[in-house]
C-alpha atoms as a PDB file:
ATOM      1  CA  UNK A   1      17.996  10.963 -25.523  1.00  0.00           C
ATOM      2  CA  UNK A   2      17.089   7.197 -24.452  1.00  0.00           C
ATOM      3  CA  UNK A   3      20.304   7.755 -22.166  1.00  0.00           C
ATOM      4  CA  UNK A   4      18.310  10.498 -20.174  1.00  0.00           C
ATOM      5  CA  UNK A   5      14.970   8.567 -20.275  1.00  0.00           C
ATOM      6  CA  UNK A   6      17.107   5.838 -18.729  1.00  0.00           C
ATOM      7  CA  UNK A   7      18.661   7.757 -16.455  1.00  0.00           C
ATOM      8  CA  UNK A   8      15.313   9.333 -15.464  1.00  0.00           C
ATOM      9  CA  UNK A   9      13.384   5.914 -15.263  1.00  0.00           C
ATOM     10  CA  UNK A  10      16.559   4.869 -13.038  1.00  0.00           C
ATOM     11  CA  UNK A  11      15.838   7.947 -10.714  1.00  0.00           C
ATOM     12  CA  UNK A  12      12.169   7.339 -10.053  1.00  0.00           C
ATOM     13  CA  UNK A  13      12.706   3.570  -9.553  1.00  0.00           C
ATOM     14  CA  UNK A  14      15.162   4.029  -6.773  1.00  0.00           C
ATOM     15  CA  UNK A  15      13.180   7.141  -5.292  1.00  0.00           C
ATOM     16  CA  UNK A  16       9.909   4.385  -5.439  1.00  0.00           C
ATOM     17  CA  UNK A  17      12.512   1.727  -3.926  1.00  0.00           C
ATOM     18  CA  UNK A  18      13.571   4.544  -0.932  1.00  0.00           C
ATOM     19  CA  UNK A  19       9.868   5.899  -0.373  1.00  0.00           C
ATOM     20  CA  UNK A  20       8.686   1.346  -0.109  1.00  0.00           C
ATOM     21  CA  UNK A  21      11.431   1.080   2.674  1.00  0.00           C
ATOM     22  CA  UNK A  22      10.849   4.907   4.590  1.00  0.00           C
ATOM     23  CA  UNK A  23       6.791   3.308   4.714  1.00  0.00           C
ATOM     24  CA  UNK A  24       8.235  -0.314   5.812  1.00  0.00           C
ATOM     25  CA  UNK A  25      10.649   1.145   8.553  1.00  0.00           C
ATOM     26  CA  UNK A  26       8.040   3.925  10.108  1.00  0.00           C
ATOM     27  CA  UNK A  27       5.172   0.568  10.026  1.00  0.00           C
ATOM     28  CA  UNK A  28       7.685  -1.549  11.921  1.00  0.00           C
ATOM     29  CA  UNK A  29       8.334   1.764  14.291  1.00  0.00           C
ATOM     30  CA  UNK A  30       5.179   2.104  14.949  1.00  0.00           C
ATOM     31  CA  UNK A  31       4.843  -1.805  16.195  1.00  0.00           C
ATOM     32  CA  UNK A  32       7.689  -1.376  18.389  1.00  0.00           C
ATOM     33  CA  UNK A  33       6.451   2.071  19.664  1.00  0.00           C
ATOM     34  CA  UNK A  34       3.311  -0.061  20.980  1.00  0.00           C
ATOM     35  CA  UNK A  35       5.138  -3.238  22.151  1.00  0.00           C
ATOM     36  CA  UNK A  36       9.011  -3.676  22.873  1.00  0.00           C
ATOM     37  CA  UNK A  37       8.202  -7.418  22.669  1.00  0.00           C
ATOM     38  CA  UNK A  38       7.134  -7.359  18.899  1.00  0.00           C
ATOM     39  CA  UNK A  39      10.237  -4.959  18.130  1.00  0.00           C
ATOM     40  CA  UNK A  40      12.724  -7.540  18.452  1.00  0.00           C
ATOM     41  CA  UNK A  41      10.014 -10.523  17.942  1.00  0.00           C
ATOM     42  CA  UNK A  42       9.443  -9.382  13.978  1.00  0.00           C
ATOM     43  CA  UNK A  43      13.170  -8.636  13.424  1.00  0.00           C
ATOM     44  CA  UNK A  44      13.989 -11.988  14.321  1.00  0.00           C
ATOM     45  CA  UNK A  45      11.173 -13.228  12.380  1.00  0.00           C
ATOM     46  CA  UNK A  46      12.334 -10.893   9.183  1.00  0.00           C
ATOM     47  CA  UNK A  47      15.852 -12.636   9.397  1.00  0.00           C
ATOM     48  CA  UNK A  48      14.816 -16.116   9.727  1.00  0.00           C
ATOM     49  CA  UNK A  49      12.515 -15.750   7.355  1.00  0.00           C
ATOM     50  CA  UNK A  50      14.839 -14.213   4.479  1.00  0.00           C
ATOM     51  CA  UNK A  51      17.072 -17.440   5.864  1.00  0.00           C
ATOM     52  CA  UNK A  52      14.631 -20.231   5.211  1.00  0.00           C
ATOM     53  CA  UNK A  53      13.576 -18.963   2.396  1.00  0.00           C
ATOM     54  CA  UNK A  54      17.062 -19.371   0.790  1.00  0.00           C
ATOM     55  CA  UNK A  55      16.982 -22.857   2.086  1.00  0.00           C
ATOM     56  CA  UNK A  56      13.982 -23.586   0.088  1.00  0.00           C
ATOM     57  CA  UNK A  57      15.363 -21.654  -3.161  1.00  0.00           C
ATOM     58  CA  UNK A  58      13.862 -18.618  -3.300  1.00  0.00           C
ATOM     59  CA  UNK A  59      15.412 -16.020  -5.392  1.00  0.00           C
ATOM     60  CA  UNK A  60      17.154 -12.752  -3.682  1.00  0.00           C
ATOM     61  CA  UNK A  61      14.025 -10.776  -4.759  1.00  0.00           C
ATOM     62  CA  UNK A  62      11.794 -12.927  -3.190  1.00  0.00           C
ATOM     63  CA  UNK A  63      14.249 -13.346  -0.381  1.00  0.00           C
ATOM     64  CA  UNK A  64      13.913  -9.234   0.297  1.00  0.00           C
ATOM     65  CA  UNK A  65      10.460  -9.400  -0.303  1.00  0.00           C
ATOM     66  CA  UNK A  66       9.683 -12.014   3.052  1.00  0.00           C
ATOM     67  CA  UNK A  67      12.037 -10.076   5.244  1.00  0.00           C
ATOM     68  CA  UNK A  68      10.300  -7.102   4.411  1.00  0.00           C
ATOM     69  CA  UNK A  69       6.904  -8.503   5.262  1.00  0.00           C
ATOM     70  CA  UNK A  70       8.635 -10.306   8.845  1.00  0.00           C
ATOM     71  CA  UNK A  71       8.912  -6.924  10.062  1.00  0.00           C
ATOM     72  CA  UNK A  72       5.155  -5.817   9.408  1.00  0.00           C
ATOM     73  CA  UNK A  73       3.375  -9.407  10.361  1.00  0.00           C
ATOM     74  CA  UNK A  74       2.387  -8.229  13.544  1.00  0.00           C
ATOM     75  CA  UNK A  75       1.351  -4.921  12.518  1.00  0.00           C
ATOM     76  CA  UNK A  76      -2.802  -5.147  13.027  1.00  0.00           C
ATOM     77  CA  UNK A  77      -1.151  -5.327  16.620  1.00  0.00           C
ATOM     78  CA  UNK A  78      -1.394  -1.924  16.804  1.00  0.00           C
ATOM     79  CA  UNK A  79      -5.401  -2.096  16.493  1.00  0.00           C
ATOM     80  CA  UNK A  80      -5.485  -4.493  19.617  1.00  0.00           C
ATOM     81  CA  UNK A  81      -5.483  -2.517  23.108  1.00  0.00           C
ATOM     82  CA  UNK A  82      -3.018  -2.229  25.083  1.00  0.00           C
ATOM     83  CA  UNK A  83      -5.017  -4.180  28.425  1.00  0.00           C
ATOM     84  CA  UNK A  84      -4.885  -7.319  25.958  1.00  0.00           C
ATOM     85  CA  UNK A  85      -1.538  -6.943  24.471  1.00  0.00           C
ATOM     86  CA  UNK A  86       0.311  -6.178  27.140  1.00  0.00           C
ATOM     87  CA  UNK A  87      -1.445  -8.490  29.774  1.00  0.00           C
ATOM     88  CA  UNK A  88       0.636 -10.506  32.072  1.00  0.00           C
ATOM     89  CA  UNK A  89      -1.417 -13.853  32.290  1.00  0.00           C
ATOM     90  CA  UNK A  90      -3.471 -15.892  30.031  1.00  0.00           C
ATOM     91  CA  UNK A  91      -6.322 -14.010  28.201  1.00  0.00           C
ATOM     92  CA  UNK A  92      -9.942 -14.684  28.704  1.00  0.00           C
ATOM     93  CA  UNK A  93     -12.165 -15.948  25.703  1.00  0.00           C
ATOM     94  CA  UNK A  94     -12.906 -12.070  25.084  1.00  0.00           C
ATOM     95  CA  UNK A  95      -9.304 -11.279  24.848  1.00  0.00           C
ATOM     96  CA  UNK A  96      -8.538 -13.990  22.727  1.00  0.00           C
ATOM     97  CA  UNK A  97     -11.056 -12.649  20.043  1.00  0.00           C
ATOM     98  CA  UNK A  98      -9.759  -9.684  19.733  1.00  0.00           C
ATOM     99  CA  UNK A  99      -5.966 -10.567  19.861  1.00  0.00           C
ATOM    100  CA  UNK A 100      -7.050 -12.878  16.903  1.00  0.00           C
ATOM    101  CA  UNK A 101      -8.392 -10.046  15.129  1.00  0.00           C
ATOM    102  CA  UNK A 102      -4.644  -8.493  14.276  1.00  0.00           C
ATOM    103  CA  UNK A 103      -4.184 -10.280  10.865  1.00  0.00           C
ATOM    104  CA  UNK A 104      -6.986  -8.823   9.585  1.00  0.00           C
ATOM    105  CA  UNK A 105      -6.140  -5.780  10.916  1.00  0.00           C
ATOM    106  CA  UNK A 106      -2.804  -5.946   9.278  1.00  0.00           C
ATOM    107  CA  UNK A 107      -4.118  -6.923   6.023  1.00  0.00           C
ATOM    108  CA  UNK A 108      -6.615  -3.796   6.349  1.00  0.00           C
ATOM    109  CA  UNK A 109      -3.304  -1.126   6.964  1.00  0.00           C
ATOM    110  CA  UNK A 110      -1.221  -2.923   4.073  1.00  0.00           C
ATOM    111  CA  UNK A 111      -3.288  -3.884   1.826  1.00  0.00           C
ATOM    112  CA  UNK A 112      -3.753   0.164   1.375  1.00  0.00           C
ATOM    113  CA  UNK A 113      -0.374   0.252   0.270  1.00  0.00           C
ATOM    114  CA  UNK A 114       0.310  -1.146  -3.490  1.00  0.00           C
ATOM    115  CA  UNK A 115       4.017  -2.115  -2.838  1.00  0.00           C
ATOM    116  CA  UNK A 116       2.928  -3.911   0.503  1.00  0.00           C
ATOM    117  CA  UNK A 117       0.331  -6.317  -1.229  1.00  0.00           C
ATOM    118  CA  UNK A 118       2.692  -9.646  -0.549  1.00  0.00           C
ATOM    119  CA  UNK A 119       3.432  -8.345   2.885  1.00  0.00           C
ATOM    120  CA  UNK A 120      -0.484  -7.656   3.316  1.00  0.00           C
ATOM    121  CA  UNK A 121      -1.753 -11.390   1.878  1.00  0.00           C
ATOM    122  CA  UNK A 122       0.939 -12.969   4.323  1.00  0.00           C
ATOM    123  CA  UNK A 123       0.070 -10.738   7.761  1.00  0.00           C
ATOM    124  CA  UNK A 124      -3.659 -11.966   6.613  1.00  0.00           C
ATOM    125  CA  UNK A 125      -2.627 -15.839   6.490  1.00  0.00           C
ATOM    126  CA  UNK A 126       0.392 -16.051   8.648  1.00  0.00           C
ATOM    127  CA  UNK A 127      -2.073 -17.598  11.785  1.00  0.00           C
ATOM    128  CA  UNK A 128      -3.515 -19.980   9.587  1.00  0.00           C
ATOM    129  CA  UNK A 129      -2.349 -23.798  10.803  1.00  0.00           C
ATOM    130  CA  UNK A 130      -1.503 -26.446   7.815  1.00  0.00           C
ATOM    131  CA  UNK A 131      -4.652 -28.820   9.153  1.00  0.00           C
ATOM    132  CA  UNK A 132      -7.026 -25.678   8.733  1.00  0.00           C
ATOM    133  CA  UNK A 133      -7.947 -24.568  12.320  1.00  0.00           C
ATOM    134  CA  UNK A 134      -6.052 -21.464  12.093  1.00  0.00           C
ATOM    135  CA  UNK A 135      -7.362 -18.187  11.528  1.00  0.00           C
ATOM    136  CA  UNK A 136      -9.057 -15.483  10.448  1.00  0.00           C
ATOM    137  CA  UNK A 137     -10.409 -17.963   7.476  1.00  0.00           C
ATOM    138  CA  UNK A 138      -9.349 -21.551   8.211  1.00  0.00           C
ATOM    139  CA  UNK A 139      -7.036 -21.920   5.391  1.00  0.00           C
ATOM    140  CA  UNK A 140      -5.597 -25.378   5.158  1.00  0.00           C
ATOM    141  CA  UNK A 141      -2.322 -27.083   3.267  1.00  0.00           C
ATOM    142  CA  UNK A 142      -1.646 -25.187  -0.237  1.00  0.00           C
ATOM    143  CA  UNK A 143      -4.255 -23.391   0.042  1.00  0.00           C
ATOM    144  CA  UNK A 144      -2.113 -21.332   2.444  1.00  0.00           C
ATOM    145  CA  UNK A 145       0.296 -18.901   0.620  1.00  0.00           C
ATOM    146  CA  UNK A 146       3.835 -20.233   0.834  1.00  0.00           C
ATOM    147  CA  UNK A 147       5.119 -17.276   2.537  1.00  0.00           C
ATOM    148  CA  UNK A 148       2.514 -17.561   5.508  1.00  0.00           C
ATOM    149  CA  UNK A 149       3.627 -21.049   5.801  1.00  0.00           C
ATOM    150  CA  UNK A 150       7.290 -20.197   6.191  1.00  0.00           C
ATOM    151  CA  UNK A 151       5.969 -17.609   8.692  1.00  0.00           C
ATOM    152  CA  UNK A 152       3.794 -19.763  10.704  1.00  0.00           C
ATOM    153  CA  UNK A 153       6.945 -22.270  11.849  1.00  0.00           C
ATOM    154  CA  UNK A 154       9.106 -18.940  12.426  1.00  0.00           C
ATOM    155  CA  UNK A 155       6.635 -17.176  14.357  1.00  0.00           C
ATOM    156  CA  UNK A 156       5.936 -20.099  16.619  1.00  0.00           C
ATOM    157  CA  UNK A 157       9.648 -20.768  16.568  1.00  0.00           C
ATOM    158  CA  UNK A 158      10.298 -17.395  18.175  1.00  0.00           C
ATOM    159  CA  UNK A 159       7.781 -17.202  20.069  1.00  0.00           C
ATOM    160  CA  UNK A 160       8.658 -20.502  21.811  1.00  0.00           C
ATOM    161  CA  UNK A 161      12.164 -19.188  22.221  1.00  0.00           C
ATOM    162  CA  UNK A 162      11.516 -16.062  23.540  1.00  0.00           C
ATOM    163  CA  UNK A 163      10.875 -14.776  27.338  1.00  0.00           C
ATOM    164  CA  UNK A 164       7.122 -13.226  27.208  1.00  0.00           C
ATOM    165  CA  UNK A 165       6.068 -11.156  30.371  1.00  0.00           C
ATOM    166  CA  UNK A 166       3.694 -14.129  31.565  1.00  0.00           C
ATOM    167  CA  UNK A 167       6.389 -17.251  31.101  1.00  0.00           C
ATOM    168  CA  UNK A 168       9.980 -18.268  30.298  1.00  0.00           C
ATOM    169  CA  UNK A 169      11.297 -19.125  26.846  1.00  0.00           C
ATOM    170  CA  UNK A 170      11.528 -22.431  25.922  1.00  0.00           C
ATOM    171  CA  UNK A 171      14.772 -24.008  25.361  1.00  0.00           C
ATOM    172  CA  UNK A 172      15.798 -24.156  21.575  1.00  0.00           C
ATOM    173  CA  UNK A 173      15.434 -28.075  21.492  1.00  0.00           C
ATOM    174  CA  UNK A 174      12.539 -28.334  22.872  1.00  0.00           C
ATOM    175  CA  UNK A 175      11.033 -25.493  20.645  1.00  0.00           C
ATOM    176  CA  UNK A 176      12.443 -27.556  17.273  1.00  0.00           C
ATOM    177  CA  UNK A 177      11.078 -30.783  18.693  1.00  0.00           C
ATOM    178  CA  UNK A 178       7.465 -29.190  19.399  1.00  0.00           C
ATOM    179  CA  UNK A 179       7.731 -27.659  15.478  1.00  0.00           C
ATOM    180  CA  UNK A 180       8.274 -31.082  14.303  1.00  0.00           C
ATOM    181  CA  UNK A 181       6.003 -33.121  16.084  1.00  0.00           C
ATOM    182  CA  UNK A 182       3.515 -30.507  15.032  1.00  0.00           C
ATOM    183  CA  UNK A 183       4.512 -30.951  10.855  1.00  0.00           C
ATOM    184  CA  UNK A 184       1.086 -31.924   9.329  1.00  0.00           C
ATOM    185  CA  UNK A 185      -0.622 -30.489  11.661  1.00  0.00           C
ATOM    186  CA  UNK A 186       0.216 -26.687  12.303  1.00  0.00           C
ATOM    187  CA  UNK A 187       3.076 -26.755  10.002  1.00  0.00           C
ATOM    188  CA  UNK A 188       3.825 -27.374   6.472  1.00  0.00           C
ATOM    189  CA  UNK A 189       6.056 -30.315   6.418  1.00  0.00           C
ATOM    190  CA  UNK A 190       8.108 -29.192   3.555  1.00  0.00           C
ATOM    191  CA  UNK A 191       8.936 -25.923   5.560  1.00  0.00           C
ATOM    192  CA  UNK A 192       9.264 -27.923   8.904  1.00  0.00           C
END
């Protein structure tokens, strides 16, 4: 009998485990249905992610976990409008409110979702900057969850990289040497 209670428990775990990632992947559709930009953006932020993480020591779990969330970190995205998100040149002060409004917008969609609360606390945090002039809440240092501060150099890391409709990429050298000179300041410098 505690064979078939095992098997059952078994069961619903991986159905729970299939029914997390089916939510995850149609999230992360939904970005990409709004913005090709984000699409590949927050896959290469997933990856990284899971990588640095193993270069700190994080477990597997916890490895899964922070890929899982780099595909949904732009996901209050979605609230912003498409004249802001998709504009071609610099945005006005206006503009810049409201693009700043996605992490809390993120955290509002995920944080609905029980098996999405360490993907919602990092969309929430993953704009705050190590010296505490980030946003939505001007977090500063530790007081930053660890995962947003991993995000916060791969974000900008792939952002810097990557061509945007309004500018060129940045070589990769010149992207690593802007992350470091910025340790301290935006970054954590135990993730830089």
């Amino acid at each position: 009998m505690a064979r078939v209670r095992n098997h059952i428990r078994l069961k619903r775990a991986l159905s729970d485990l299939e029914d997390t990632n089916n939510v995850l992947y149609t999230l992360a559709a939904t970005i990409e249905a709004k913005d090709l930009y984000t699409r590949g953006h927050s896959h290469r932020v997933s990856v990284y992610c899971r990588e640095l993480a193993g270069e700190l020591g994080w477990s597997e779990a916890e490895r899964t976990k922070i890929k899982r969330a780099g595909l949904l970190h732009d996901i209050g995205k979605i609230g912003v409008c498409d004249a802001v998100l998709l504009k071609q040149g610099p945005l006005t002060k206006s503009e810049w409110s409201e693009m700043r409004s996605h992490p809390e917008k993120g955290y509002s969609i995920l944080s609905a979702i029980p098996s999405m609360r360490l993907a919602a606390d990092i969309v929430l945090s993953h704009e705050e900057r190590y010296d505490g002039t980030g946003y939505p809440r001007g977090l500063a240092g530790a007081n930053i969850p660890w995962a947003a501060r991993i995000f916060a150099v791969i974000d900008t890391l792939d952002a810097m990289v990557s061509d945007r409709p309004y500018r060129k990429g940045a070589p990769f050298d010149n992207a690593k040497s802007e992350i470091i000179r910025m340790a301290g300041v935006q970054f954590d410098p135990e993730v830089v």
